[in-house]
C-alpha atoms as a PDB file:
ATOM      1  CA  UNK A   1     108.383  89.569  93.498  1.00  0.00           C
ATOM      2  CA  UNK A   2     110.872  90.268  90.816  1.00  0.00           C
ATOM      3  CA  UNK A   3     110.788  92.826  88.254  1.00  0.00           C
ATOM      4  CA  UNK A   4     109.189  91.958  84.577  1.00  0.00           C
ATOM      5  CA  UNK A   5     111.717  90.855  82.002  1.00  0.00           C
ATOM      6  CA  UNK A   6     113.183  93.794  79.322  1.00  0.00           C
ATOM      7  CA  UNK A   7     111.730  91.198  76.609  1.00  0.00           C
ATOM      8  CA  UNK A   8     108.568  91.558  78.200  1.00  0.00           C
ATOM      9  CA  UNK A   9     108.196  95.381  78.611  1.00  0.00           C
ATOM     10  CA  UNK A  10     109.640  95.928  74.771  1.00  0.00           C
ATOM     11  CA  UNK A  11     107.206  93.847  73.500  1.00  0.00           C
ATOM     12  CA  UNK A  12     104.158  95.574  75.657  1.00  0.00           C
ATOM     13  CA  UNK A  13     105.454  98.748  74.215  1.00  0.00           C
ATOM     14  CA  UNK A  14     105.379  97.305  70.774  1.00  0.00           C
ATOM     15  CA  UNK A  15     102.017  96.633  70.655  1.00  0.00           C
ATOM     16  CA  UNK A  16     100.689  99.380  72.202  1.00  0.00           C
ATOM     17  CA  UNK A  17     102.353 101.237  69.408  1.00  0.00           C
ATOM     18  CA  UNK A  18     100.995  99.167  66.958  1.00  0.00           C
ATOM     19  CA  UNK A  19      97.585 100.427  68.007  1.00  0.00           C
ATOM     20  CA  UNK A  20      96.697  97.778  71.335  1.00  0.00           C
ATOM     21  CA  UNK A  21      94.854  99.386  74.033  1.00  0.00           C
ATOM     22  CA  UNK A  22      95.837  98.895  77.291  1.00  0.00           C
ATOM     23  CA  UNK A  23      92.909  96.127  78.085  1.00  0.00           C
ATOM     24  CA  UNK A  24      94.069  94.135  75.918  1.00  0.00           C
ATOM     25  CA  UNK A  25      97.917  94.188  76.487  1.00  0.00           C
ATOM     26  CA  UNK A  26      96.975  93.089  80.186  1.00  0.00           C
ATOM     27  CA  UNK A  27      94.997  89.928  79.249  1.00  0.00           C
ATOM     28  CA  UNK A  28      97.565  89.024  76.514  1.00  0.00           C
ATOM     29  CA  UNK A  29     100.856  88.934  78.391  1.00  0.00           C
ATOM     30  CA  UNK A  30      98.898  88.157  82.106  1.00  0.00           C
ATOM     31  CA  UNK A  31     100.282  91.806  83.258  1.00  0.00           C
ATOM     32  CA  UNK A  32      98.005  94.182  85.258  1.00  0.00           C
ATOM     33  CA  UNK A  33      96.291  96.995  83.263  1.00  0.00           C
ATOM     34  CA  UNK A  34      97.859  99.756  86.323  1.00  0.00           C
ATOM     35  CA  UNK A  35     101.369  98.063  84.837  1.00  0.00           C
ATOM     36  CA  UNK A  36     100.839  98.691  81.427  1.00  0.00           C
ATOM     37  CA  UNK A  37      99.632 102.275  82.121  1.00  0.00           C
ATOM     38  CA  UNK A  38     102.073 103.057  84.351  1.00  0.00           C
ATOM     39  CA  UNK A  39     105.364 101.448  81.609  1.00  0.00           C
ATOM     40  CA  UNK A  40     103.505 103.307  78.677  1.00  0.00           C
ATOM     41  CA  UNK A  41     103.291 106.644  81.332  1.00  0.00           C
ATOM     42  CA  UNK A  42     107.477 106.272  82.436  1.00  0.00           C
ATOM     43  CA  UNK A  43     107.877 105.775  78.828  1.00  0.00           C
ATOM     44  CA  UNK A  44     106.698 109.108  77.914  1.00  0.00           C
ATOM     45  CA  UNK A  45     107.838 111.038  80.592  1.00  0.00           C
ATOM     46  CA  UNK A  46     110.849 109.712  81.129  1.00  0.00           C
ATOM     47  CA  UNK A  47     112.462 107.687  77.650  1.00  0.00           C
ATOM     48  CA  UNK A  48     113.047 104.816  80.160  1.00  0.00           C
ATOM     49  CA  UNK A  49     111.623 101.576  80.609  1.00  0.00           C
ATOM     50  CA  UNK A  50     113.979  99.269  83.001  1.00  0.00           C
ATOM     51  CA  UNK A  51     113.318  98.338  86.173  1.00  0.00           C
ATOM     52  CA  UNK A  52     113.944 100.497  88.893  1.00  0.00           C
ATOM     53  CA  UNK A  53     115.901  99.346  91.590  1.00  0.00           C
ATOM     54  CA  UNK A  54     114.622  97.835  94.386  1.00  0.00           C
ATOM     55  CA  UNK A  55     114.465  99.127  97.883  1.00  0.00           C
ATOM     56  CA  UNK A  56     115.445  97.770 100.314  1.00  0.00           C
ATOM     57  CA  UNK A  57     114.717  97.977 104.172  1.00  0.00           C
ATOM     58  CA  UNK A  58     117.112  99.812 106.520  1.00  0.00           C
ATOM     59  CA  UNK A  59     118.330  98.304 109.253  1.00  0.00           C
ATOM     60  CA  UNK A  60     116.628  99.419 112.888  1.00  0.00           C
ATOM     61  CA  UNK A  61     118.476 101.592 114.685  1.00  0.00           C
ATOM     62  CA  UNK A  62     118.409  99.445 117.723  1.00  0.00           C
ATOM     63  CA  UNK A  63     120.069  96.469 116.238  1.00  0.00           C
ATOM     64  CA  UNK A  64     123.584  96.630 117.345  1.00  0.00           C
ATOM     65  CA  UNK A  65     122.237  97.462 120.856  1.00  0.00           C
ATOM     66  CA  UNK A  66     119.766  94.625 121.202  1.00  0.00           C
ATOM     67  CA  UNK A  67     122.468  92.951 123.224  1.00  0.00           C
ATOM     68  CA  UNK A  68     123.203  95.591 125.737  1.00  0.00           C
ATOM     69  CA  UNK A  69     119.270  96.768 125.881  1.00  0.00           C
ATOM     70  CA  UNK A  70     118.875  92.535 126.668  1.00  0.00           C
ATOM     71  CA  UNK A  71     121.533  92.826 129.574  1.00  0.00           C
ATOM     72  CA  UNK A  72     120.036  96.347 130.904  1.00  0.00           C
ATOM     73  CA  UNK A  73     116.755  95.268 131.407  1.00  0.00           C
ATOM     74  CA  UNK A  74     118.309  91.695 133.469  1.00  0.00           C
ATOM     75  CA  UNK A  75     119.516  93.664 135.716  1.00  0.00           C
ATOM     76  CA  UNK A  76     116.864  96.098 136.874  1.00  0.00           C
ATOM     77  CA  UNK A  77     113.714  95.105 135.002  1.00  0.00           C
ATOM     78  CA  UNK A  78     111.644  98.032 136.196  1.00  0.00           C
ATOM     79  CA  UNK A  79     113.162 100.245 134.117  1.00  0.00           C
ATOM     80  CA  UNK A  80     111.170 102.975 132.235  1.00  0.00           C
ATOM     81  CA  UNK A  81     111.767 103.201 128.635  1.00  0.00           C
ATOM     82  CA  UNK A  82     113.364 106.809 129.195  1.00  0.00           C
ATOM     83  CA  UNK A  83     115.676 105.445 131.673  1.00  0.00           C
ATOM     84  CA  UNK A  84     116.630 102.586 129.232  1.00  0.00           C
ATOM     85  CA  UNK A  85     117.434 105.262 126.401  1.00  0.00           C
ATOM     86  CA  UNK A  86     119.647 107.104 128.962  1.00  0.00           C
ATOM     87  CA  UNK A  87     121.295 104.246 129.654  1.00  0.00           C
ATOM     88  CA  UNK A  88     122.240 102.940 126.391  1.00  0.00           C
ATOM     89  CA  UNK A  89     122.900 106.527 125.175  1.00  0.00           C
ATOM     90  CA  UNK A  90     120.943 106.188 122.111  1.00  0.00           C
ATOM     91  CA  UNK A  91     118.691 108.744 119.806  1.00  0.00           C
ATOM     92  CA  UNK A  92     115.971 105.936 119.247  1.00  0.00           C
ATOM     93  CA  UNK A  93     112.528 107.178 120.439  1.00  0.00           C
ATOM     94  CA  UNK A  94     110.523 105.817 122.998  1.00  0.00           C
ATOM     95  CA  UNK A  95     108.522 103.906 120.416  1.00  0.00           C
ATOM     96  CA  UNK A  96     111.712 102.678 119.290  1.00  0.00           C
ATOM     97  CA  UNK A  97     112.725 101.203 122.329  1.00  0.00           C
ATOM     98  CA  UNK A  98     109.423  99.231 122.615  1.00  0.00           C
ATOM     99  CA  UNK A  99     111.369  96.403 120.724  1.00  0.00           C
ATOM    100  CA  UNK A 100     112.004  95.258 124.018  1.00  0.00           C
ATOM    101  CA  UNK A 101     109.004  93.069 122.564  1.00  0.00           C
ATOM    102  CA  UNK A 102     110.757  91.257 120.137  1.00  0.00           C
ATOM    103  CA  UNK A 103     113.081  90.199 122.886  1.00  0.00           C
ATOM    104  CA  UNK A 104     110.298  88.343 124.773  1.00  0.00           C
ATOM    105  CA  UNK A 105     109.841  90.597 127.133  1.00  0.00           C
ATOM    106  CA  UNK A 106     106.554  92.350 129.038  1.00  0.00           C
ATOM    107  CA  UNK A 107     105.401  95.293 129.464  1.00  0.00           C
ATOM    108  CA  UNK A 108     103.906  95.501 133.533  1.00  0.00           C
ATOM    109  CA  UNK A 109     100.148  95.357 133.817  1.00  0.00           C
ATOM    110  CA  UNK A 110      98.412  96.585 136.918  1.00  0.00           C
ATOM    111  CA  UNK A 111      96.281  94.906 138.717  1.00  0.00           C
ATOM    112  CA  UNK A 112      93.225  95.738 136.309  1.00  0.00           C
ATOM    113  CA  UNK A 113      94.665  94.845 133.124  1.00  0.00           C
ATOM    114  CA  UNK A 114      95.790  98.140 132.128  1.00  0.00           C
ATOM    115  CA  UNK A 115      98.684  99.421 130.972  1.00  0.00           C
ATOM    116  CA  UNK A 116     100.700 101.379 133.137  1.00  0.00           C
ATOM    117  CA  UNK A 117     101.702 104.774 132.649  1.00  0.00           C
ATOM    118  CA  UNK A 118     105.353 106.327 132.383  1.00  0.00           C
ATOM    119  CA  UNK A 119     105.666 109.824 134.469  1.00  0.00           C
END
């Protein structure tokens, strides 16, 4: 969703100097009341009322090695997840490494259904 227009916020602030509570800002430009608290609120404590920048998402940690981690797990797919991190000489986690998901592959089940366990 993109950020509300600087035509937009000034004239919010406008009439919530002239004397507009809150309430009534949000129905009349189709704005949330929370928004109109918190502009009013950065306003204040602050002096500004631009958008801030967006954030964006870093990139995982395992994405350059997706290839090798692919190629690793080809050739012995029995692999733990500890000896996969040794192997691709990484500092991603054990979680991390669980992306192995996203590459269509399984984790082993027993013969019950469960999960095994790493030792």
């Amino acid at each position: 969703m993109a950020a509300y227009s600087m035509d937009l916020r000034h004239r919010v602030l406008r009439d919530a100097d002239g004397g507009l509570p809150s309430d009534e800002l949000a129905e009349k430009y189709s704005v949330s009341r929370a928004w109109v608290d918190r502009l009013k609120q950065r306003r204040r404590e602050t002096g500004e009322i631009a958008p801030r920048k967006q954030t964006r998402w870093r990139t995982p940690i395992l994405h350059a090695q997706l290839g090798a981690l692919e190629a690793l797990i080809h050739e012995q797919p029995d692999r733990t997840l500890a000896e996969l991190q040794a192997a691709l000489h990484t500092p991603a986690s054990l979680p991390t490494l669980r992306t192995i998901k996203k590459l269509g592959f399984r984790f082993k089940k027993n013969r019950t259904r469960i999960g095994t366990r790493s030792r």
